[in-house]
N, C-alpha and C. Protein backbone atom coordinates (compact mmCIF):
# COMPACT_ATOMS: atom_id res chain seq x y z
N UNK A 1 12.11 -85.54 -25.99
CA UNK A 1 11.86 -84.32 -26.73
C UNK A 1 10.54 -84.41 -27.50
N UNK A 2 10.24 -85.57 -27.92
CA UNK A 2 9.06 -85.53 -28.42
C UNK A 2 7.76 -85.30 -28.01
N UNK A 3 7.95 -85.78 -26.42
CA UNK A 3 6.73 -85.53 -26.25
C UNK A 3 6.50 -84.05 -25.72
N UNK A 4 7.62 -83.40 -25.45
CA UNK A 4 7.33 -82.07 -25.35
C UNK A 4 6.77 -81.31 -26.25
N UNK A 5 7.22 -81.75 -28.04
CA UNK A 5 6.40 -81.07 -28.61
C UNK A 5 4.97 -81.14 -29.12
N UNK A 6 4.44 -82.52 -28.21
CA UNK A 6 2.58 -82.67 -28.09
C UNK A 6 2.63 -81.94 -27.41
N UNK A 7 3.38 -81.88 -26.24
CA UNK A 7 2.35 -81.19 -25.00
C UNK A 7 2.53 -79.60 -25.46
N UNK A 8 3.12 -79.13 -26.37
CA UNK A 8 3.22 -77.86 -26.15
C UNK A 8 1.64 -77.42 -27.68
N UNK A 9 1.90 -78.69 -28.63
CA UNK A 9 0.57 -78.22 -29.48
C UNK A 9 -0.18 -78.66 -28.66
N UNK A 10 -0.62 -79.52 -27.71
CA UNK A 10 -1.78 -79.54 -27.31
C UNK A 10 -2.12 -78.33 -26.32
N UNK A 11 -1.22 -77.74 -25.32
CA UNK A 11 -1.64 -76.13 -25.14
C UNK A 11 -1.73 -75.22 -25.99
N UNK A 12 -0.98 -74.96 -27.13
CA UNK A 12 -1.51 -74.52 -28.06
C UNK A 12 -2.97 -74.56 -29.13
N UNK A 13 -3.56 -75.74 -28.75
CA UNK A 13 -4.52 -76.16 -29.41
C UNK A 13 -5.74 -75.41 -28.54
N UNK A 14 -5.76 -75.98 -27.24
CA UNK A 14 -6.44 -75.90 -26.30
C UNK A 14 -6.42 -74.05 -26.23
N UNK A 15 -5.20 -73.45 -26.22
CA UNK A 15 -5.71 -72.09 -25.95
C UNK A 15 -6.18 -71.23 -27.41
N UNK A 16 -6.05 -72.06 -28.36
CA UNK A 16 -6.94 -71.59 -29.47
C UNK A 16 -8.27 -72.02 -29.55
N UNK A 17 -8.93 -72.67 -29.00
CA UNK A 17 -10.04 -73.33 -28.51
C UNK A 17 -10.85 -72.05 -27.56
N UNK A 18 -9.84 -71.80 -26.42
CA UNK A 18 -10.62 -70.95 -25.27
C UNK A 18 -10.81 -69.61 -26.08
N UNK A 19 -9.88 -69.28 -27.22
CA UNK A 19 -9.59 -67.97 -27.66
C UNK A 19 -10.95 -67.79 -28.48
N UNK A 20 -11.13 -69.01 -29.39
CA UNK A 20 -12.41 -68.81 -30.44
C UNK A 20 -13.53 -68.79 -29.38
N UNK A 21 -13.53 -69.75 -28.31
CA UNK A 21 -14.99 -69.57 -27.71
C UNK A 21 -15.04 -68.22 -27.17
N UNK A 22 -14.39 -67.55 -26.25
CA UNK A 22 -14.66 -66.08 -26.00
C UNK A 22 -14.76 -65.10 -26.96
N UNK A 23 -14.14 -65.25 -28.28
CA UNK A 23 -14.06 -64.32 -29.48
C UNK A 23 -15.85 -64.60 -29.84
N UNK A 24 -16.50 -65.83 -30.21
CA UNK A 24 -17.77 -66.32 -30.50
C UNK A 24 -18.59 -65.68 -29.78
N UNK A 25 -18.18 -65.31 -28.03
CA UNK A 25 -19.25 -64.97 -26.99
C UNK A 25 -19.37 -63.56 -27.48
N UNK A 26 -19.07 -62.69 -27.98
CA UNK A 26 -18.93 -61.67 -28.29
C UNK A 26 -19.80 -61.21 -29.70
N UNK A 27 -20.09 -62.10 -30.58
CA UNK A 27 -20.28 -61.69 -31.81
C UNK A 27 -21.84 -61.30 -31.65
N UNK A 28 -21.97 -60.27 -32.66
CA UNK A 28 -23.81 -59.96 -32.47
C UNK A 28 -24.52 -61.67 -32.88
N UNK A 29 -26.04 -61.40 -32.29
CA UNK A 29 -26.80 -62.58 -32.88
C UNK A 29 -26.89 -62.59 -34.50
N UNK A 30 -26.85 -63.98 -34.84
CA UNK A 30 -27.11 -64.08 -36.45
C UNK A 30 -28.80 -63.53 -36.61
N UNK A 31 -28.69 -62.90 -38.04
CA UNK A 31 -29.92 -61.87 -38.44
C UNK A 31 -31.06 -63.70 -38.84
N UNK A 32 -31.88 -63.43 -38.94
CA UNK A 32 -32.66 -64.70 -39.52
C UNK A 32 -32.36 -64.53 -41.08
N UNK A 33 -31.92 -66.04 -41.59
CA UNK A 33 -31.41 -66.13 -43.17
C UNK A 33 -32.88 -65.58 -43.82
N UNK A 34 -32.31 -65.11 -45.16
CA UNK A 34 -33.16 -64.18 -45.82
C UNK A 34 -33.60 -65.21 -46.88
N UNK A 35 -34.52 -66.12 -47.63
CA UNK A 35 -34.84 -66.89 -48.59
C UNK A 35 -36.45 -66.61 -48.67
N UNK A 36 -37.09 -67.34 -49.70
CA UNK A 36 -38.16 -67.66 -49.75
C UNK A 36 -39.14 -68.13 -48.95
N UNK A 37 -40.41 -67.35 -48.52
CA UNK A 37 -41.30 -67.59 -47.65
C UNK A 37 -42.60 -67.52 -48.01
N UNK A 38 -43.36 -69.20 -48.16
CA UNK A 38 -44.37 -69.22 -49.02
C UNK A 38 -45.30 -67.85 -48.26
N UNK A 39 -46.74 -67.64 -49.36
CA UNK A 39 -47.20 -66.73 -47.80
C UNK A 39 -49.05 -67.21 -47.30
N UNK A 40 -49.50 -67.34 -46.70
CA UNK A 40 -50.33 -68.10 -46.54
C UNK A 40 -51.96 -66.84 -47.30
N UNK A 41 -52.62 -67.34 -48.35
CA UNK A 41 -53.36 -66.78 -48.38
C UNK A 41 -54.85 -66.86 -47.94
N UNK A 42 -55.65 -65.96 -48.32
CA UNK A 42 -57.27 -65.92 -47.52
C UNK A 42 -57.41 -65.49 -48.47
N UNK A 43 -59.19 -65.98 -48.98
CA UNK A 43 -60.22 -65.12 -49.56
C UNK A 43 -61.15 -65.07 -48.56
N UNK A 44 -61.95 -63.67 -49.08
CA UNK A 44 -62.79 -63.57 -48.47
C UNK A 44 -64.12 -63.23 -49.48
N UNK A 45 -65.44 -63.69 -49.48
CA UNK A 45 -65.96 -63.91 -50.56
C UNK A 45 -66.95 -62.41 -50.69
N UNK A 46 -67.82 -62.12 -51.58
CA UNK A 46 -68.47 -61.05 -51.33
C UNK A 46 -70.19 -61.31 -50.48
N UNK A 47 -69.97 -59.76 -50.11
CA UNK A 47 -71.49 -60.15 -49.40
C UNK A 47 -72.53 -60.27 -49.33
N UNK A 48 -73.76 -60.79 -48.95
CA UNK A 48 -74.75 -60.71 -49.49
C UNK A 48 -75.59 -59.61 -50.22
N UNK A 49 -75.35 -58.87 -49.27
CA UNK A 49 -75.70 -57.37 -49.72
C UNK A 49 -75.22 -57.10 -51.20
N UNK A 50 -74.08 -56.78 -51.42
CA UNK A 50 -73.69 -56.54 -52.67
C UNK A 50 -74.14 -57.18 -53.59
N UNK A 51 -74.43 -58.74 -53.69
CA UNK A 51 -74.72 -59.66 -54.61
C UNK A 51 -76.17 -59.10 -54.95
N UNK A 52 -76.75 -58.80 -54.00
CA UNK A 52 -77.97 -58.22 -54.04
C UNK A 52 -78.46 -56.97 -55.41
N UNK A 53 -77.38 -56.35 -54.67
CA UNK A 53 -77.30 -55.42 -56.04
C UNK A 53 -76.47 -55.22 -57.29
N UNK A 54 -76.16 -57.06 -57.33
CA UNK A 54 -75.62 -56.97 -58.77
C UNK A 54 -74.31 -57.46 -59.16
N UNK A 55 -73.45 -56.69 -57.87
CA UNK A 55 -72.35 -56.93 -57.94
C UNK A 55 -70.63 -57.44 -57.12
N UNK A 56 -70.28 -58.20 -57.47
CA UNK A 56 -69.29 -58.78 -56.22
C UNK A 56 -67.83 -58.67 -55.95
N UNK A 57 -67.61 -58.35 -54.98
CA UNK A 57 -66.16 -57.78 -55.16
C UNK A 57 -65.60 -59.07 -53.60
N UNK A 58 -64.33 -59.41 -54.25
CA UNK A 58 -63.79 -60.53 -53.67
C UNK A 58 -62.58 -60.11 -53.42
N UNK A 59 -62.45 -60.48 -51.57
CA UNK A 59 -60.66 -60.29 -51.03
C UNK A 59 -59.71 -60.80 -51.24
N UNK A 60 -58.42 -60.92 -51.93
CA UNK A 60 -57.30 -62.35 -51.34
C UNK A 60 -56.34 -61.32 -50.50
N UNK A 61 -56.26 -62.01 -49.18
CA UNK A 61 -55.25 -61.51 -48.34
C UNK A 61 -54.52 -62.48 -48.15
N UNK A 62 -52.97 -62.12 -48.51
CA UNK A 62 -51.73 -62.70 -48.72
C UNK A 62 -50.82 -62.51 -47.49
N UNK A 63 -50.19 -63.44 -46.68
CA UNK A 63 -49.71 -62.90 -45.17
C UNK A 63 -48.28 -63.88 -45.27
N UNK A 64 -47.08 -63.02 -44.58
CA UNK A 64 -46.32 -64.30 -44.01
C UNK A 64 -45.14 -64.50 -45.11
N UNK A 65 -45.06 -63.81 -46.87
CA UNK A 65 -44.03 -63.78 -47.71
C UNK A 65 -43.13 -63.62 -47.35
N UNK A 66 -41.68 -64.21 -48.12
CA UNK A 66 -40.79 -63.50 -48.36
C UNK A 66 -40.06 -64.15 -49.68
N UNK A 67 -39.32 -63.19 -50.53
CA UNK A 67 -39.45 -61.74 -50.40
C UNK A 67 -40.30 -61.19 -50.74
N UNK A 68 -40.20 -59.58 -51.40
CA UNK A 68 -41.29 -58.78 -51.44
C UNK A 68 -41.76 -58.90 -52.98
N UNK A 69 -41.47 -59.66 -53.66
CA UNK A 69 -41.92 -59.54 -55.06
C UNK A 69 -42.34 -60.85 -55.67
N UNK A 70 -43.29 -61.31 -54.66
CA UNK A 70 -44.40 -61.92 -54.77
C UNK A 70 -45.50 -61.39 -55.50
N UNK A 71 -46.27 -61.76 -56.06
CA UNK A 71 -47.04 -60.98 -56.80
C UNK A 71 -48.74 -62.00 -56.87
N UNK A 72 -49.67 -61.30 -56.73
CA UNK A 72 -51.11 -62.04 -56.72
C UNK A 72 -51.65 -61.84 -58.02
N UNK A 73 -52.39 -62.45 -58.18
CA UNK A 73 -53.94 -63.08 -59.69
C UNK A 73 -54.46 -64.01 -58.96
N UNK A 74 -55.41 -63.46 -60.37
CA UNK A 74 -56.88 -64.09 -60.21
C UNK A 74 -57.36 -65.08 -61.24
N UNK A 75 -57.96 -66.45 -61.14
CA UNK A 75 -58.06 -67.29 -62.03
C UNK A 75 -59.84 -67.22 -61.77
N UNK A 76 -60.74 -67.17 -62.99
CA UNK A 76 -61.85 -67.47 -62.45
C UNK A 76 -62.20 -68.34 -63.69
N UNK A 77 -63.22 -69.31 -63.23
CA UNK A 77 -63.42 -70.35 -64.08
C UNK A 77 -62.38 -70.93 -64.73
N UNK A 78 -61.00 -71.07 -63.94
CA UNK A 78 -59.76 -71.84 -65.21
C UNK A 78 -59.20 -70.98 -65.60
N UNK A 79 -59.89 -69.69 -65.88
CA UNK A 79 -58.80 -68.92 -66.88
C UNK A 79 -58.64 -67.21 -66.18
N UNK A 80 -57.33 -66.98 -66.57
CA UNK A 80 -56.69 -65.66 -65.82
C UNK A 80 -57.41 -64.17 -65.78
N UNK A 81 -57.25 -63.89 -64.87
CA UNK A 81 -58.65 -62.61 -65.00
C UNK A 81 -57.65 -61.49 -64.57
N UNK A 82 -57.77 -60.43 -65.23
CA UNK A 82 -57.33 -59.23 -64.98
C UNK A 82 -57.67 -58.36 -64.93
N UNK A 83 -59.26 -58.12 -65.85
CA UNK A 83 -59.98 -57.11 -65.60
C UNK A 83 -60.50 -56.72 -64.10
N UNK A 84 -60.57 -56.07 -63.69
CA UNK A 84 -61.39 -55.75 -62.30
C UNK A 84 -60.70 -56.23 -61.40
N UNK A 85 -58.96 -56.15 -61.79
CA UNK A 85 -58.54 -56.73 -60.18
C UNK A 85 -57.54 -55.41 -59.77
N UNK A 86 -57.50 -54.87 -58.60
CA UNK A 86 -57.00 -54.33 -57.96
C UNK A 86 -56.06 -54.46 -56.94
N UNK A 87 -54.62 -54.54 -57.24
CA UNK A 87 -53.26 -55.15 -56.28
C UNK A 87 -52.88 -53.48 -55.25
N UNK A 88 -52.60 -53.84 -54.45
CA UNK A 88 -52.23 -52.85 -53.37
C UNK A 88 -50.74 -53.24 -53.17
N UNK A 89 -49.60 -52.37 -52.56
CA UNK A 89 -48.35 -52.50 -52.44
C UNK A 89 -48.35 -53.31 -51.50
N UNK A 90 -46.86 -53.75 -51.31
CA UNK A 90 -46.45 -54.81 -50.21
C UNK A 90 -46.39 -53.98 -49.18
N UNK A 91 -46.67 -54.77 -47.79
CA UNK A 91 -46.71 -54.02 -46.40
C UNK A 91 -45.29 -54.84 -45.82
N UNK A 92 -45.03 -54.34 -45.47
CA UNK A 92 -43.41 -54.75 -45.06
C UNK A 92 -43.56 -55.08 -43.01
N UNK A 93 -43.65 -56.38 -42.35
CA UNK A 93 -44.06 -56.61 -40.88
C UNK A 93 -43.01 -56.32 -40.64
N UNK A 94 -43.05 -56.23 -39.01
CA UNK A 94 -41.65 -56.23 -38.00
C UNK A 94 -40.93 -57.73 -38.29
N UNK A 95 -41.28 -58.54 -38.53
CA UNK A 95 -41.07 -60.05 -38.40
C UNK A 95 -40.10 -59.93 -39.99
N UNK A 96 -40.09 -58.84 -40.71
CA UNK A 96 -39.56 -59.08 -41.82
C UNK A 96 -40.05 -59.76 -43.19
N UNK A 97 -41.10 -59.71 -43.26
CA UNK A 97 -42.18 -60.59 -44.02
C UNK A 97 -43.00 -59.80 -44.33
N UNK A 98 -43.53 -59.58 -45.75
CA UNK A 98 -44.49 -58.94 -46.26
C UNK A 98 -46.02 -59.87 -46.23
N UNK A 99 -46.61 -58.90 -46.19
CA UNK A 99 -48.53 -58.93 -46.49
C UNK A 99 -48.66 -58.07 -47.93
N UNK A 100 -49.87 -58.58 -48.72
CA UNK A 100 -50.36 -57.44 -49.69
C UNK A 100 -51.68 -58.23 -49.65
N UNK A 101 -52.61 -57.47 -50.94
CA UNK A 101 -53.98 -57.90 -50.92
C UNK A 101 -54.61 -57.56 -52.54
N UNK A 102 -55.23 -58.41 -53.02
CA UNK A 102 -55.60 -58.43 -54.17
C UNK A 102 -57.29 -58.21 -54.21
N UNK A 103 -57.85 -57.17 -55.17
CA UNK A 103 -59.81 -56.90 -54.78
C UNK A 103 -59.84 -57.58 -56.43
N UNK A 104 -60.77 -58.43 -56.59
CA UNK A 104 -61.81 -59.01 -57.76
C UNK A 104 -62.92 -58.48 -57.64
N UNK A 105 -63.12 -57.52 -58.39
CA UNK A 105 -64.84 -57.12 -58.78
C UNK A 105 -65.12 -57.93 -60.37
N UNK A 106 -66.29 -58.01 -60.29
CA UNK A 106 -67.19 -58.67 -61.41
C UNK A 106 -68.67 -58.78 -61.01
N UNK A 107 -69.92 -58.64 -61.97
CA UNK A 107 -71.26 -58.82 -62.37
C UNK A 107 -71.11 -60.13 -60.91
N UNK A 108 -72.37 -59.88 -60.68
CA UNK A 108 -72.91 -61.07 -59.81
C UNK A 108 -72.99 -62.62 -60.13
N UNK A 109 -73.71 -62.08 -62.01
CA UNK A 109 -74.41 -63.48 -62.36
C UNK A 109 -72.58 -64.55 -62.74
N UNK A 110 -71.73 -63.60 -63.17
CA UNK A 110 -70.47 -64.27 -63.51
C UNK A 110 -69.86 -64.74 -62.29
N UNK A 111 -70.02 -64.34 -60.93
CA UNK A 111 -69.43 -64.75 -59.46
C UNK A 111 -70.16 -66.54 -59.79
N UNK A 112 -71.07 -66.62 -59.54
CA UNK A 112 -72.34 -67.23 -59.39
C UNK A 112 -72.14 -68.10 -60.33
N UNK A 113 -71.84 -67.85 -61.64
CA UNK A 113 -71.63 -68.92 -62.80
C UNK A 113 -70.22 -69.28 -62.89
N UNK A 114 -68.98 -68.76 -62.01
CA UNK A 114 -67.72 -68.72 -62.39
C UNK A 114 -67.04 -70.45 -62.12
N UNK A 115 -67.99 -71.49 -61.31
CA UNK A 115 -67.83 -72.47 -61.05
C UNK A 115 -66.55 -72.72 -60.00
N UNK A 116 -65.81 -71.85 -60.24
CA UNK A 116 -64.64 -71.92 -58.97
C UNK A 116 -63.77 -69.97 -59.20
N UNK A 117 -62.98 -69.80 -58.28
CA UNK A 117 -62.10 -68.08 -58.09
C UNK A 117 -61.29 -68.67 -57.69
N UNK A 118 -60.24 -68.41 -58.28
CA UNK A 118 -58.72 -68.53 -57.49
C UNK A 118 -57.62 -67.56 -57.28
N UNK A 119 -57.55 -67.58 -56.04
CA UNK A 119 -56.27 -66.55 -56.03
C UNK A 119 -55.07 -67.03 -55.84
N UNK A 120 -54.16 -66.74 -56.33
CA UNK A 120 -52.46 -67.45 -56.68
C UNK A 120 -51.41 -66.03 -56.44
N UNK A 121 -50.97 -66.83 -55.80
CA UNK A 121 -49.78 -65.92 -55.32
C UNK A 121 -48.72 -66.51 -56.15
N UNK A 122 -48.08 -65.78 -57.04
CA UNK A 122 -46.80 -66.44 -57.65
C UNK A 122 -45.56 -65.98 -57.64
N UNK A 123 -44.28 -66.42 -57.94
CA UNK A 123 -42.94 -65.83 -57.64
C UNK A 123 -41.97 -66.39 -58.57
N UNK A 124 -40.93 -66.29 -59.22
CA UNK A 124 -40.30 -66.63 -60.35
C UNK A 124 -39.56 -68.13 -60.08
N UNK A 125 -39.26 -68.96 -60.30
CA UNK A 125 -38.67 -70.13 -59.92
C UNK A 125 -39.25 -70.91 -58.51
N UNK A 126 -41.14 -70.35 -58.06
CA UNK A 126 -41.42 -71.22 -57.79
C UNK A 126 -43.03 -71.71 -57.92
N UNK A 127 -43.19 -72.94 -57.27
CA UNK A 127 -44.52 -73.27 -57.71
C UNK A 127 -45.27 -72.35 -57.14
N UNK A 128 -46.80 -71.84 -57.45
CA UNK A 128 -47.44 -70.97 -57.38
C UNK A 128 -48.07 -71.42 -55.57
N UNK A 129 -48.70 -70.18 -55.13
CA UNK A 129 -49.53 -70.76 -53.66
C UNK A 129 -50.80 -70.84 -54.01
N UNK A 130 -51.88 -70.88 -54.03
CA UNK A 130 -53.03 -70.60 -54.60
C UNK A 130 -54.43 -71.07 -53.25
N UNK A 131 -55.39 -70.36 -53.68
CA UNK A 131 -56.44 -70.40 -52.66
C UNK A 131 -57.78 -70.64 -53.30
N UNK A 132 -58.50 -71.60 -53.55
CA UNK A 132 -59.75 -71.48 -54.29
C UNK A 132 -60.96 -71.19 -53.31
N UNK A 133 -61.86 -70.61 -54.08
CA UNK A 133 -63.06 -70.42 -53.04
C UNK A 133 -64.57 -70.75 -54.34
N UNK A 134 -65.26 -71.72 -53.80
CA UNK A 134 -66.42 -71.94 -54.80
C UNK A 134 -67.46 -71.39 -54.49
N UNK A 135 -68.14 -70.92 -55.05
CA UNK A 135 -69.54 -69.89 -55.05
C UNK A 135 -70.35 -70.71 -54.40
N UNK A 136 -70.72 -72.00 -54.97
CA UNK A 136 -71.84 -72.46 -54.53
C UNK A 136 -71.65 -72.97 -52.84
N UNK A 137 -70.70 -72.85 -52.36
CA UNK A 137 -70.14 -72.96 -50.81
C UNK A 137 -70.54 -71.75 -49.84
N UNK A 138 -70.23 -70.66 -50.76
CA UNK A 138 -70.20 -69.21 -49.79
C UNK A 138 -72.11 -69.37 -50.14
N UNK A 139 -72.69 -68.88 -48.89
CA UNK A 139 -74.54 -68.10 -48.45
C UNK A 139 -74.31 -67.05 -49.39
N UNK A 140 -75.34 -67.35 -50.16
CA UNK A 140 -75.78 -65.97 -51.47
C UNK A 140 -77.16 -65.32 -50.81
């Protein structure tokens, strides 16, 4: 008698086995988990032209976040700059991942004297991303 009642959990086992794998074949695909996605940034420096006449206006393009409330600044010379910066909304990709873009305008001679620009992408509970670009590197 006993061993009848293995053999009967082990068909029982076994057809709960075949039952979950066909129930599994069925289920939609899992969505991609939703967390934190550093985002890779770019500057792009200003151009000659402009410097020319005075004044320089600087890109950070931010690609590849998640989520959407990431947020960009500007550090120039060490310390936080807010005047003359211009944030654009988040662009929302097919891939599920936001882009945005941050403009730095400022006087030429302050580009030029600023010794380093940084753009930092930051987000609440984590370390910042950041991108430096030095003047004396970028063709004036």
């Amino acid at each position: 008698m006993g061993s009848n009642i293995r053999n009967e959990q082990y068909v029982i086992f076994l057809y709960y086995q075949a039952f979950t794998l066909i129930t599994l074949s069925f289920l939609p695909p899992l969505s991609p988990p939703v967390g934190v996605v550093r985002p890779t940034l770019t500057v792009l420096p200003p151009s000659r032209e402009e410097l020319q006449q005075g004044s320089a206006t600087l890109v950070c393009l931010a690609s590849g976040g998640r989520p959407s409330t990431w947020s960009l600044g500007w550090k120039v010379g060490g310390s936080s700059s807010s005047s003359g910066v211009s944030n654009s909304p988040e662009v929302l990709g097919s891939d599920g991942r936001y882009s945005w873009s941050s403009t730095l305008s400022l006087p030429a001679d302050q580009w030029k004297k600023a010794g380093s620009v940084v753009c930092e992408a930051s987000l609440n509970g984590q370390s910042p991303v950041t991108q430096p670009l030095d003047p004396d590197s970028c063709s004036q």
